[in-house]
Every structure is written in C-alpha cells, then in structure tokens.
Protein backbone atom coordinates (compact mmCIF):
# COMPACT_ATOMS: atom_id res chain seq x y z
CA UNK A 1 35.76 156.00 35.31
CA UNK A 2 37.16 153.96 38.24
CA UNK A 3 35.06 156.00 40.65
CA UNK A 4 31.64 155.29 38.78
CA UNK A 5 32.46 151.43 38.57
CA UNK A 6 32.93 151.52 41.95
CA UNK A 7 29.83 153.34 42.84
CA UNK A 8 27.84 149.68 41.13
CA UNK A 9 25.15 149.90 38.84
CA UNK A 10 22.69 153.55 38.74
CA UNK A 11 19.36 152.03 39.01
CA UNK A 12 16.05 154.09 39.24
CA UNK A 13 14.48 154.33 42.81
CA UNK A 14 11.98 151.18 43.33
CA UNK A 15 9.58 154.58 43.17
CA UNK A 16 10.03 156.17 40.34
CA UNK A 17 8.16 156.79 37.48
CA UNK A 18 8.77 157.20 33.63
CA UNK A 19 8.12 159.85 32.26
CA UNK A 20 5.13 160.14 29.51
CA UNK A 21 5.86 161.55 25.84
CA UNK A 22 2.94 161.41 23.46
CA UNK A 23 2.86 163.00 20.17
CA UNK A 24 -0.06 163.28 17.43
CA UNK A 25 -1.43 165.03 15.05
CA UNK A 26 -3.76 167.55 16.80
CA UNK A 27 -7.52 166.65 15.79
CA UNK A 28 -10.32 166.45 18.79
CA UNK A 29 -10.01 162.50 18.74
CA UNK A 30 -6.54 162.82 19.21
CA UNK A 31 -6.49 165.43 22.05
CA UNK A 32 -9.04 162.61 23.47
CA UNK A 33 -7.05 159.76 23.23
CA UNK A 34 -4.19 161.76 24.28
CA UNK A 35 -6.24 162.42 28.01
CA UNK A 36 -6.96 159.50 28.49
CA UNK A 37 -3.46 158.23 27.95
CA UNK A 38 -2.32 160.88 30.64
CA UNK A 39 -5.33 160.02 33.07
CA UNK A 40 -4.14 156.10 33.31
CA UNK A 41 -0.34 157.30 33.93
CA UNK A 42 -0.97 160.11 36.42
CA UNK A 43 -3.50 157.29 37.69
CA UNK A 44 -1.25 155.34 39.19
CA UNK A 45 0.49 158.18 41.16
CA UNK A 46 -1.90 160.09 43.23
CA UNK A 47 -5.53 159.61 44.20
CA UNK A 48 -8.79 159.53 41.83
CA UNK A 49 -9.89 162.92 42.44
CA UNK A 50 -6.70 164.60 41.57
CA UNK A 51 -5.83 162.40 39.05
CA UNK A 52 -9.34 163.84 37.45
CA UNK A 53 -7.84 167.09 37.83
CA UNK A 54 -5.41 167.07 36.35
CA UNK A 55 -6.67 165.21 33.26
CA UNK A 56 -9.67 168.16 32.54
CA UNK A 57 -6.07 170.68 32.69
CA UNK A 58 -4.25 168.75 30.56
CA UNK A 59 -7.10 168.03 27.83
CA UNK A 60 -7.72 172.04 27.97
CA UNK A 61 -4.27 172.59 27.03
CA UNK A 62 -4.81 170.24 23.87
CA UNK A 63 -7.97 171.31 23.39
CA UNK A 64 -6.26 174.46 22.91
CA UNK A 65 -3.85 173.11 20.41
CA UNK A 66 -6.54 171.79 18.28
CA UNK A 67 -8.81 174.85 18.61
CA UNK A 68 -6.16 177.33 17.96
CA UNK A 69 -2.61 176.84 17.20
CA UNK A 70 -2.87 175.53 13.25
CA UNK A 71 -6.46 177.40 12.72
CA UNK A 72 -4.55 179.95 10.16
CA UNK A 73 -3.19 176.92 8.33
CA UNK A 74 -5.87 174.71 7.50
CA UNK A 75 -4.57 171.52 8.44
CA UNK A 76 -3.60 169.81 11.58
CA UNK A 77 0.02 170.38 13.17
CA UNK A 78 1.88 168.48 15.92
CA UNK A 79 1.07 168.51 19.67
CA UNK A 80 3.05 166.77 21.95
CA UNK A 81 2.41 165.80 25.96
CA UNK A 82 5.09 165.38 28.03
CA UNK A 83 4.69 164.67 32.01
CA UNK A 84 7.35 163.98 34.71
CA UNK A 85 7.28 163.47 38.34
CA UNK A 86 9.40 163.27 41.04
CA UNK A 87 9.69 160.18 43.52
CA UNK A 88 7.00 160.56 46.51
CA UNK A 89 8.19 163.50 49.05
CA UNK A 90 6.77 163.47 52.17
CA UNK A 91 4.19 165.94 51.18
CA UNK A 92 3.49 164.07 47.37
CA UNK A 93 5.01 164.27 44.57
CA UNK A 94 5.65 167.03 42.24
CA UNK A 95 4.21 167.28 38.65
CA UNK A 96 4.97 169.12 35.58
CA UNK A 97 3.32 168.52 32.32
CA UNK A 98 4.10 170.22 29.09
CA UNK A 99 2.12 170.51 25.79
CA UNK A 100 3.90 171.77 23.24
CA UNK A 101 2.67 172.50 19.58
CA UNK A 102 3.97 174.50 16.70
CA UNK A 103 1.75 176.69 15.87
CA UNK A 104 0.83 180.74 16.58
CA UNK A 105 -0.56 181.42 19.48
CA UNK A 106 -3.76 183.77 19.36
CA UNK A 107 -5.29 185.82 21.83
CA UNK A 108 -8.61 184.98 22.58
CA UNK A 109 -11.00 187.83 21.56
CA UNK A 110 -14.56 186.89 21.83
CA UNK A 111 -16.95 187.09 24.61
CA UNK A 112 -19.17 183.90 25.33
CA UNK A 113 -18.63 180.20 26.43
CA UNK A 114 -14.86 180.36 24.62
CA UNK A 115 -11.78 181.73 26.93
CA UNK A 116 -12.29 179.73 29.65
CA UNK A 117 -9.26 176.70 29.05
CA UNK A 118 -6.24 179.34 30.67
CA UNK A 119 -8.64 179.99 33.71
CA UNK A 120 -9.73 176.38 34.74
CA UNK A 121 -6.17 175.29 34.10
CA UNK A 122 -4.82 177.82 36.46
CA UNK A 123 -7.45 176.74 39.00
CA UNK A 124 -6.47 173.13 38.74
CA UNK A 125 -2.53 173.68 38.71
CA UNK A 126 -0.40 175.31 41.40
CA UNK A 127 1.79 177.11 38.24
CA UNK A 128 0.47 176.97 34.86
CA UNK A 129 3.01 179.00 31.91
CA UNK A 130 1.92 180.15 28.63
CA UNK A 131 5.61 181.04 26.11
CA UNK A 132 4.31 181.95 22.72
CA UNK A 133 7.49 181.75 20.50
CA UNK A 134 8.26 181.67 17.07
CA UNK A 135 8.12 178.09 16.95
CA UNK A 136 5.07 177.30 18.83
CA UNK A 137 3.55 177.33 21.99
CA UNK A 138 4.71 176.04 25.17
CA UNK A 139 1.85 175.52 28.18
CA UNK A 140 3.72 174.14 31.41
CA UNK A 141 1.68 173.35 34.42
CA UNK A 142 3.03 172.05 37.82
CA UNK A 143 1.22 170.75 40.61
CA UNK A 144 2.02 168.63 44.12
CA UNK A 145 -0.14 165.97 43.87
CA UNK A 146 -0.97 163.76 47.32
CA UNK A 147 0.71 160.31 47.33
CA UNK A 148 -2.18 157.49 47.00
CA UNK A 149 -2.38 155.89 50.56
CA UNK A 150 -0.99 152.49 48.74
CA UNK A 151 2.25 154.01 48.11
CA UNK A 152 2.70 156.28 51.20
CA UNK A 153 3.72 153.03 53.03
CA UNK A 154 6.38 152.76 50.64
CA UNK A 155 7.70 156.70 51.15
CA UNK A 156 7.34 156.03 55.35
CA UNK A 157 9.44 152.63 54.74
C-alpha cells in the first residue's frame, strides 16, 4: 500500500477515451439508435470517413441480432454494444467493438440479397470473430483507425 500512495493519484491519460456499453432490446429502431450512438463516440476519435465505416459494420452486426438471433423465439432478446480503444499510437488507435446477444446463431441458407452482413463487416474491419455458444453470440471486430489531424498534435506533443 505504501508503494501505490507514493506513486500519487492513477489518472486516465489526457487522451483517453471511455469506453461505450449500450444495451437494448433488439428491434430495428433499436439497432438504429444503437448506430448512431456508436457513430457520435467513434466520431470523435478518427476521421469522418472511417468513422462511417465503421458505423455500417457495427449496425450489420445488430442488424444481425435483430434479424436472427431471437427469430425461433418470437420476441425480442438482449443485444449489447460494447467499444474500446486504445490512446492514439503513432500509427492510430486501435478498436475493438463487441455485440453480444443471447440468442442461437443460424447459418444463413438462402441465396439472394440476404448473407451479405459477415462479408461487408470483414471488408470494413481488419479482424472480425463470429463465437456461437450456448449462451449467445459473440461478433468482435478490430480495426486501427487513423488519428483525426486535431488530435495528432496532441500524440506528437
């Protein structure tokens, strides 16, 4: 104990971000609301386009909840958001999102305009996970996202 009270007060770097945790019930308004939630956070720490990026991969994943993960039980389940990222490196920042329901995951099976969520997610992410379990579904995705040029004077400084 004497070692920590002489190390002084553990503050966050000037930096960092919280972390985002957003639960709801998942219905289509909700994913919605959900997206945008995550598109004003993630706004703040890279640049427009990405920032657009990442918000289409993250709706997909709850669109993906609400399509599929409670379909066998006729009523909305939980789906929860979760995003972290790191302090700015001096190539970005790195960023991993999980949505998390609890639910069964289903294999897609039908040809046409379904089946395409997984693929565009992949494209938009550097890692994107799928864990089925017994308790739900787990999609991670991780990405190093640029460093807006407004706080890239604060990495250099």
């Amino acid at each position: 104990m004497d070692v920590l009270q002489r190390m002084g007060p553990r503050t966050a770097p000037a930096t960092a971000v919280a972390p985002l945790e957003l639960c709801a019930l998942a219905t289509t308004e909700n994913a919605a609301t959900l997206r945008r939630r995550f598109r004003c956070w993630v706004g703040d720490i890279t640049d427009v386009d990405t920032a657009d990026d990442l918000a289409l991969a993250v709706y997909e994943a709850l669109a993906n909840v609400v399509d599929h993960a409670y379909a066998d039980r006729g009523a909305p389940g939980l789906m929860t958001l979760w995003a972290a990222v790191s302090c700015p490196l001096l190539t970005g920042r790195d960023l991993v999102v999980t949505v998390v329901d609890e639910g069964a995951w289903r294999q897609s099976t039908g040809p046409g305009w379904r089946g395409r969520g997984l693929p565009l997610m992949r494209e938009l992410m550097h890692s994107t996970a799928v864990l089925p379990g017994e308790q739900g579904t787990t999609v991670q995705l991780r990405r190093r996202v640029p460093v807006p040029a407004r706080a890239e004077a604060l990495v250099r400084a």
